[in-house]
Protein backbone atom coordinates (compact mmCIF):
# COMPACT_ATOMS: atom_id res chain seq x y z
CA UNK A 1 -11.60 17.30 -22.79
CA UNK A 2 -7.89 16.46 -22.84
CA UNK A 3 -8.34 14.61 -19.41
CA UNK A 4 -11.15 12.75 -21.05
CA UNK A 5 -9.07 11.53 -23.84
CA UNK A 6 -6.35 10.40 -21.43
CA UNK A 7 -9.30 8.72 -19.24
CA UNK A 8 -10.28 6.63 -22.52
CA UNK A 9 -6.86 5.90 -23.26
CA UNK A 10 -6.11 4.25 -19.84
CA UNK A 11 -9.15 2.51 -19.89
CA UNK A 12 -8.59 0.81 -23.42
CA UNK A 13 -4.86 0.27 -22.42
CA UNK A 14 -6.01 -1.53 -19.51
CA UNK A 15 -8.98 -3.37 -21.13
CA UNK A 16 -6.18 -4.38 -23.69
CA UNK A 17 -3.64 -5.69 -21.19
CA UNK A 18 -5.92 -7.92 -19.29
CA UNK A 19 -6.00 -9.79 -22.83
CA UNK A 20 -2.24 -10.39 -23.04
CA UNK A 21 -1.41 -13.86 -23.44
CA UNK A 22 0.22 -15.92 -20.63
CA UNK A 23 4.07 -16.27 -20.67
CA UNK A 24 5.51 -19.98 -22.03
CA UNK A 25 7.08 -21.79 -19.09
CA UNK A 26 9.33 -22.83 -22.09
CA UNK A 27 10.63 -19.75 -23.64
CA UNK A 28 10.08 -16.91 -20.95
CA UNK A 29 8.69 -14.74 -23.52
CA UNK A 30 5.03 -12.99 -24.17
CA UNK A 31 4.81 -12.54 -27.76
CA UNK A 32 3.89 -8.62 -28.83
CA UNK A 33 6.09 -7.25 -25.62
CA UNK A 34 9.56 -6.59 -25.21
CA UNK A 35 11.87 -7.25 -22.44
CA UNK A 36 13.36 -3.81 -19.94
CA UNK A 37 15.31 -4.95 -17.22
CA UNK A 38 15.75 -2.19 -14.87
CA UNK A 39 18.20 -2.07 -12.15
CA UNK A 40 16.68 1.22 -10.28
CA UNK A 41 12.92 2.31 -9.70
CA UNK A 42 12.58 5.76 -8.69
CA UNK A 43 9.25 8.03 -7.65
CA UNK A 44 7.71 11.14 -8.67
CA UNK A 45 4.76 12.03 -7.04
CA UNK A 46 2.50 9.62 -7.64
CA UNK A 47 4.42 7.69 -9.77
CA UNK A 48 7.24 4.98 -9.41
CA UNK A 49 9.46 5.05 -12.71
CA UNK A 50 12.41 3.90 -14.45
CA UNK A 51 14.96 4.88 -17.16
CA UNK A 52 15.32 3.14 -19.80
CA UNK A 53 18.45 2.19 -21.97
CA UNK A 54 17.76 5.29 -24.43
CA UNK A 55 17.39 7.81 -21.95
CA UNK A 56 13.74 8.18 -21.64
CA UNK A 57 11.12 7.31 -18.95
CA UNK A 58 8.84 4.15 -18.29
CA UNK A 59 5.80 4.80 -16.23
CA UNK A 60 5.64 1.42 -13.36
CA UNK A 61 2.99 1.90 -11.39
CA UNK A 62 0.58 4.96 -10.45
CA UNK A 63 0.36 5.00 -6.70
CA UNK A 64 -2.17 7.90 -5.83
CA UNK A 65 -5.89 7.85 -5.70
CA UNK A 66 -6.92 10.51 -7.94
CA UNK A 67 -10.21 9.42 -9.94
CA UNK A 68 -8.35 10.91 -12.89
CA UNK A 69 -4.60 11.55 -13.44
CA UNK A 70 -2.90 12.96 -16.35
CA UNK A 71 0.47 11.80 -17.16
CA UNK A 72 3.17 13.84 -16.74
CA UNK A 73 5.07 14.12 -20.51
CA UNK A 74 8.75 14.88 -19.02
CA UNK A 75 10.23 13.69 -15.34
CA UNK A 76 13.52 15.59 -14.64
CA UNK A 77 13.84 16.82 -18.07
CA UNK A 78 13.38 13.29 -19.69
CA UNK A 79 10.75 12.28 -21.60
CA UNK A 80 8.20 9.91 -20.25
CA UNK A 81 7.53 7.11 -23.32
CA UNK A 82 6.04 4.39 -22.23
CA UNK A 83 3.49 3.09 -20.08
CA UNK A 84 4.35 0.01 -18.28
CA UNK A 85 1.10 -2.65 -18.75
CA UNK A 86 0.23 -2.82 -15.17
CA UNK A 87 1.01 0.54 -13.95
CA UNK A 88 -2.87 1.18 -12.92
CA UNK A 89 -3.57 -2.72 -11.79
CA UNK A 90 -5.43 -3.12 -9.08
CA UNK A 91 -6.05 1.03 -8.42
CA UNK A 92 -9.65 1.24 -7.47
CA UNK A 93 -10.13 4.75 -7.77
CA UNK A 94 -9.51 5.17 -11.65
């Protein structure tokens, strides 16, 4: 069950995503999104992540080929907050 709800949750962040609206040559910005530079991408597993400025984790991209994955909640003791918007883009097998 808990997998499932993770499954749907994926799937309507992804659905959601795809509707973002393009960035303004002009200003750089996509409204409804903030800006996280990071300097340093690391990898656990299946996953390539980054700190961010308060400590916790930003999912980048999945890089496995699991049907179904289940995010992990803490990554060396920090906790993962955030989902980056294209972290399952162009992964065929989820």
């Amino acid at each position: 069950m808990k997998k499932q709800v993770i499954s749907s949750l994926l799937a309507a962040t992804m659905a959601l995503t795809s509707l973002a609206l393009p960035i303004s040559e002009t200003s750089g910005l996509v409204i409804g999104t903030s800006i996280e530079a990071s300097a340093t991408s690391y990898t656990y597993g299946n996953y390539n992540y980054s700190i961010l400025d308060d400590g916790t984790i930003k999912i980048d991209k999945y890089t496995g080929t699991a049907s179904s994955v289940s995010i992990p909640s803490n990554i060396g003791g920090k906790k993962v907050t955030k989902i980056g918007s294209s972290a399952f883009y162009d992964n065929v097998y989820i």
